[in-house]
Every structure is written in structure tokens, then in C-alpha cells.
Protein backbone atom coordinates (compact mmCIF):
# COMPACT_ATOMS: atom_id res chain seq x y z
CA UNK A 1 -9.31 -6.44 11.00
CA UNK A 2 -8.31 -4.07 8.07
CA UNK A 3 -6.36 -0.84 9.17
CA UNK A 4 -5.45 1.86 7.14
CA UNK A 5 -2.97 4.69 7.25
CA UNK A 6 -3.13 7.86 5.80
CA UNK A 7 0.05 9.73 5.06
CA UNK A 8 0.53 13.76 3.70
CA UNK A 9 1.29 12.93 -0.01
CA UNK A 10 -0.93 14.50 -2.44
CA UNK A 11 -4.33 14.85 -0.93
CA UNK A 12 -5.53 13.68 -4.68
CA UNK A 13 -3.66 10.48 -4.01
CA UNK A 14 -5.80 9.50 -1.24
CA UNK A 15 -8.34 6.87 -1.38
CA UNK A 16 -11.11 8.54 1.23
CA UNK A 17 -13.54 5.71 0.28
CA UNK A 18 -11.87 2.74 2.26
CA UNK A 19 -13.66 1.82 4.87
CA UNK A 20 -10.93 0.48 7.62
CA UNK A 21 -11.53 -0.77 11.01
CA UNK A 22 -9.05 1.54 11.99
CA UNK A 23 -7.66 4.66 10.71
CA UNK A 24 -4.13 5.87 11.36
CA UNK A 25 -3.54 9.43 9.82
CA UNK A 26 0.24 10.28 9.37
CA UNK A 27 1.20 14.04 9.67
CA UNK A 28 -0.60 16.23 7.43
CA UNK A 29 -2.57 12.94 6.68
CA UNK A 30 -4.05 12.95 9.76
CA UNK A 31 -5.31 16.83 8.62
CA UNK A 32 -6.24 15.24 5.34
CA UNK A 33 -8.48 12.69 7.32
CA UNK A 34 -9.89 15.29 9.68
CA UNK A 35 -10.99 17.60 6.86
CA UNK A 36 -13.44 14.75 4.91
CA UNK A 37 -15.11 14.11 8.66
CA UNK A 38 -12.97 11.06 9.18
CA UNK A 39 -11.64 10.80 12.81
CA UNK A 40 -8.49 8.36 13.17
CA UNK A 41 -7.79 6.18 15.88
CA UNK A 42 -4.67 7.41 16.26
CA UNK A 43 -1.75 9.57 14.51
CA UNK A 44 2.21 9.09 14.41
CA UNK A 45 4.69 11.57 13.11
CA UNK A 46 7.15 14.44 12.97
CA UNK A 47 4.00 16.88 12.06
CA UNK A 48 7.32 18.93 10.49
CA UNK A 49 4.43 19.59 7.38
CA UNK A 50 2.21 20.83 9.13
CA UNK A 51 1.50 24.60 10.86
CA UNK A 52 1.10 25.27 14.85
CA UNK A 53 -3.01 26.08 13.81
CA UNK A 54 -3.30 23.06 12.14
CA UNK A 55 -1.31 20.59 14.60
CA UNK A 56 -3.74 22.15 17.38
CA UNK A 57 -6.78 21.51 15.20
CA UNK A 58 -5.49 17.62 14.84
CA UNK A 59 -5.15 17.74 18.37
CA UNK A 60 -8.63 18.54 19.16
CA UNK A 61 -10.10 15.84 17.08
CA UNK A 62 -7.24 12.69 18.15
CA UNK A 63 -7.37 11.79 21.17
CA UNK A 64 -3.94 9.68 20.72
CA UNK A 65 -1.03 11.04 19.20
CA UNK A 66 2.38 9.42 19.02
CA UNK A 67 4.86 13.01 18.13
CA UNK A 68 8.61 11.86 17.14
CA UNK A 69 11.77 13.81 16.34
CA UNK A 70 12.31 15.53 13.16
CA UNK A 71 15.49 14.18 12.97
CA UNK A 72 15.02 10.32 13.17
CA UNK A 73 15.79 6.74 11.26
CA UNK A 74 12.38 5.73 10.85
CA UNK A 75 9.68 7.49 8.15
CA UNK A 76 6.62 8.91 9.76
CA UNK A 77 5.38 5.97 6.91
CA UNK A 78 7.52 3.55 9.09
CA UNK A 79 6.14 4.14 12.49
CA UNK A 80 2.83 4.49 11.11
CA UNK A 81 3.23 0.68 9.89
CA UNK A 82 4.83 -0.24 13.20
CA UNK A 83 1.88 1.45 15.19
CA UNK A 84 -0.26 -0.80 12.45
CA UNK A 85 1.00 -3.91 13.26
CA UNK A 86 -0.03 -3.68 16.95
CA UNK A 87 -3.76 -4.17 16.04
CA UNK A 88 -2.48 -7.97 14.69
CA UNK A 89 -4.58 -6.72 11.54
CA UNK A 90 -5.31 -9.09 8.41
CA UNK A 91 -4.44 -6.53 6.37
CA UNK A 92 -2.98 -3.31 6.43
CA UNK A 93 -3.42 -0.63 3.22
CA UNK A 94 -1.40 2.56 2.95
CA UNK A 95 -3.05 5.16 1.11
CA UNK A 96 -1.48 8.76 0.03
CA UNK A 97 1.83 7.93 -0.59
CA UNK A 98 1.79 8.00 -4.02
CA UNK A 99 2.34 11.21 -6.17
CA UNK A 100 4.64 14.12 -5.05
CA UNK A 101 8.51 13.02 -4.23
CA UNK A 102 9.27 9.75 -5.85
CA UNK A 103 11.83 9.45 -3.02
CA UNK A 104 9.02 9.06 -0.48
CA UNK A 105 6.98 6.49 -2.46
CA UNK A 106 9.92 4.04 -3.26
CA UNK A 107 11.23 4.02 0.27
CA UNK A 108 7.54 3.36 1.31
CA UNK A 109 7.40 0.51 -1.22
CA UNK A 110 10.72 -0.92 0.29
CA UNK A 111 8.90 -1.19 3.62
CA UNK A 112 6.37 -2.79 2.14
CA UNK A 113 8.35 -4.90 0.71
CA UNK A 114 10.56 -5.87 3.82
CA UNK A 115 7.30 -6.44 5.79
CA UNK A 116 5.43 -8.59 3.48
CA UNK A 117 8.53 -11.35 3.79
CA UNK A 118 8.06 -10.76 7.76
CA UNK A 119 4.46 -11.05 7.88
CA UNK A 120 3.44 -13.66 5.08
CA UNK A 121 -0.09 -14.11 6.89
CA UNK A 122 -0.61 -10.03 6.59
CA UNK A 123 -2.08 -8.43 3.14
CA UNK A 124 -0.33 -5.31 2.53
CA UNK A 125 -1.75 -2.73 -0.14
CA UNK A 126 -0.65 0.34 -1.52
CA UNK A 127 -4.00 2.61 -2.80
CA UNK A 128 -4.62 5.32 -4.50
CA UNK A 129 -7.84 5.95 -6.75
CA UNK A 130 -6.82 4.85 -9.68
CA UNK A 131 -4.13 1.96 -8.38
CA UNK A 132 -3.84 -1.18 -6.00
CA UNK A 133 -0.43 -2.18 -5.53
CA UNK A 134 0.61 -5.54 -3.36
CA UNK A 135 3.76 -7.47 -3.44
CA UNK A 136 2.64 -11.43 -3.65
CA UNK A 137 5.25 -14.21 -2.39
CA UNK A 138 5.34 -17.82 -4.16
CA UNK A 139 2.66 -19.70 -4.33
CA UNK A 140 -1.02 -20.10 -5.80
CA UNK A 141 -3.15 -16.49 -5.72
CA UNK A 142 -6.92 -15.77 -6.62
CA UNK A 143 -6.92 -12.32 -8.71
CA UNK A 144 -10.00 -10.56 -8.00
CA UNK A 145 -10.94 -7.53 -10.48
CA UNK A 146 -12.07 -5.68 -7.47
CA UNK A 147 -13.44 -3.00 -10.25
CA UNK A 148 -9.99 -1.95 -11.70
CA UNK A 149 -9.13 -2.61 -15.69
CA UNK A 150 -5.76 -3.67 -16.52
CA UNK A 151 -3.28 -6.05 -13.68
CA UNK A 152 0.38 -6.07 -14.09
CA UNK A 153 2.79 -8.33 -12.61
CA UNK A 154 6.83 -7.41 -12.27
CA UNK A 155 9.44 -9.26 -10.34
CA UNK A 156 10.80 -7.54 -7.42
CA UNK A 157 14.39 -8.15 -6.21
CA UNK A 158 14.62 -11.44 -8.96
CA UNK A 159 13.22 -13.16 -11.40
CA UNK A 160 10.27 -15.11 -10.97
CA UNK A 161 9.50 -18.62 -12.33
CA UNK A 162 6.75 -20.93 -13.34
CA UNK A 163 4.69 -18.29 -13.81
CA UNK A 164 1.76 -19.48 -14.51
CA UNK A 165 -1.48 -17.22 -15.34
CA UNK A 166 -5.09 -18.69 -15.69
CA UNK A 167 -8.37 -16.72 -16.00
CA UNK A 168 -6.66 -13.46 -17.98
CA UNK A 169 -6.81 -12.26 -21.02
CA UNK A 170 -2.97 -13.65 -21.35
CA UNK A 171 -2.49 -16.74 -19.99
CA UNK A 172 0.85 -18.30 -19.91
CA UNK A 173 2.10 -21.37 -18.11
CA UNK A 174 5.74 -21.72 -16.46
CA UNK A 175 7.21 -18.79 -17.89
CA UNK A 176 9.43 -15.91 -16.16
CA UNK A 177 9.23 -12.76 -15.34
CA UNK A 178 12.90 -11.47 -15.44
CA UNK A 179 13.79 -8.18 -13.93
CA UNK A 180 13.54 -5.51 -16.00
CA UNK A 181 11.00 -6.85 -18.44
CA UNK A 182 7.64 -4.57 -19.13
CA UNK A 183 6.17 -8.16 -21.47
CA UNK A 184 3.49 -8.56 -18.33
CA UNK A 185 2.37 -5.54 -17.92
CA UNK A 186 -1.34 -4.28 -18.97
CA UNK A 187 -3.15 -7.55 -18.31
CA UNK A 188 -6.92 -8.21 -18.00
CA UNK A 189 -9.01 -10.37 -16.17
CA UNK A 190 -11.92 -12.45 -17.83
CA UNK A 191 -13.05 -14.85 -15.25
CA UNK A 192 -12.01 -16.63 -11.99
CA UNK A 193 -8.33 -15.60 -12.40
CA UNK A 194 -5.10 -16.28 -10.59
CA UNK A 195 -1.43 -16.55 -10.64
CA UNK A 196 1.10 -19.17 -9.76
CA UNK A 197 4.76 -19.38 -9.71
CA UNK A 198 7.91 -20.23 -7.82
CA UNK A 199 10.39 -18.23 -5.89
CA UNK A 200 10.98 -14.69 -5.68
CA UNK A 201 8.32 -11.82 -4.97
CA UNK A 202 5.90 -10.72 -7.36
CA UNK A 203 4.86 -6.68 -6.99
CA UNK A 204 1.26 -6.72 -8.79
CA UNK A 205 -0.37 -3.95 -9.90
CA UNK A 206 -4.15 -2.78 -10.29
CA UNK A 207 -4.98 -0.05 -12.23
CA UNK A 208 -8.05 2.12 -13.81
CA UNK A 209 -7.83 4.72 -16.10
């Protein structure tokens, strides 16, 4: 099962043409959603960004809707994820969070980040519709080119080793990826690719012009 969440970023940011099992629309998301004829399964969130009109216009089309405190720990991002694990999904992509406040997007990315170490048998992706982002942990991956250009890997948190790369335009074989290095960025894949290596977490990056 594949669910995805929608959150208010940037409406440009938001990939309308995933086709989820689920859809969970986050604040003005949920509006975003609701406006392209997409009705989500459910919606979490302050709904601090949205007007009294449109909350009562989400209401009309959602049957379920989880409303928390302005003032709270959690992102509307956060319970969004939280609702999203309760579907025990294969894979869960967040999708307008990108674009508009930086401050947003990186504290998504940290819970991401946190996540992906709890659930290792979960794929979580960050889309917009020009980007695939996904944090990888050690091991053997298959790359597919899933119809974007250019893949980038960085390390995330520390360095990465035996980094091995097979089917790109760049191979290399046990090298690292130190933090703070740009040298693997802008990648292509030519055939059956994939990437190997050894300790850390790798943040990978799809993108398209």
C-alpha cells in the first residue's frame, strides 16, 4: 500500500499525478487536493492557513478530519506521517513540502530522516515535479531512472563508505562520500544501476530539469 500526504507548501510544488492508495491532505493541502477533484481519505492539522469558507468547504468533501491545536510540538507534516503509518503502508511519499519557508522543508526532511532509521522496511519519498528525494540506509540498492535525468547522492549525518556505484555514468568502487562534499552530485544512469556502501545514511536525490 502506497499513501501519500499532501501538505500547504507551494501548490506548484505538488506532484497531483501520484496515484496513492490513500491520500492524506494536510491543511491547506487538503484544499489543494480538493480543488484538482482529488478526495483524501483523511486530513490532519492546525487548518491555522486556511479561511472559515474554505475549512467548511474541506469539511464537506472529508468525511474524517483529525483538527489539533495551533500551538503544539508536532508539525501538521508530523501527524500527517503518524496518521500515515497506521495504514502499515510500503511506502509513504510526501508531496508539497518543498518551496516556500526553507524552515518547513528541512524540519520535514529531519522527520524523514528519523523515520526511515525506525522503519527500515518502509520507503519514504519526498516529491515534487521536478525532484524525488529518499534517504537510503547501508546496504545494496537498485536505482531506477523512474523518468528523471541527473541522481545525486550526499551523506546525511556522516560520511559514508565503500561506496560503490555500478550502472551510472560515474562509477566508482569503495570510495566516500564525506559530509560536505558536492563531488557526487549530478549523476546519470545508463543501465541496470545501483549503489552500495557501508554505514551511515545516504539522502539521494532525483531530479529533471
Amino acid at each position: 500500500m502506497i499513501v501519500a500526504i499532501c501538505s500547504g507548501g507551494p501548490v506548484q510544488e505538488v506532484a497531483f499525478s501520484l496515484m496513492p492508495d490513500i491520500w492524506i491532505g494536510v491543511d491547506r493541502g487538503a484544499l489543494y487536493l480538493i480543488d484538482e477533484g482529488i478526495r483524501p481519505h483523511s486530513i490532519v492539522g492546525d487548518f491555522d492557513s486556511v479561511t472559515e469558507e474554505e475549512f467548511a468547504r474541506i469539511s464537506e468533501a472529508v468525511d474524517h478530519i483529525e483538527q489539533f491545536q495551533v500551538e503544539k510540538d508536532e508539525t501538521d507534516t508530523d501527524l500527517a506521517l503518524r496518521k500515515a503509518l497506521t495504514y502499515e503502508p510500503a511506502e509513504i511519499v510526501l508531496t508539497g513540502v518543498t518551496g516556500g519557508r526553507l524552515d518547513h522543508y528541512e524540519a520535514t526532511l529531519r522527520s524523514v530522516f528519523l523515520l526511515q532509521k525506525q522503519y527500515p522496511d518502509i520507503i519514504f519519498k519526498i516529491i515534487n515535479p521536478c525532484n524525488a528525494i529518499q534517504f537510503l540506509l547501508p546496504g545494496k540498492h537498485q536505482l531506477e531512472r523512474d523518468g528523471y535525468s541527473y541522481i545525486s547522492f550526499f551523506s546525511y549525518g556522516e560520511s559514508l563508505h565503500n561506496v560503490t556505484l555500478r550502472g551510472v555514468k560515474y562509477e566508482t568502487t569503495d570510495e566516500v562520500i564525506e559530509q560536505g562534499t558536492s563531488r557526487f552530485t549530478s549523476n546519470e544512469i545508463i543501465s541496470r544501476a545501483s549503489i552500495s556502501f557501508t554505514g551511515g545514511i545516504c539522502l539521494m536525490i532525483k531530479s529533471k530539469d
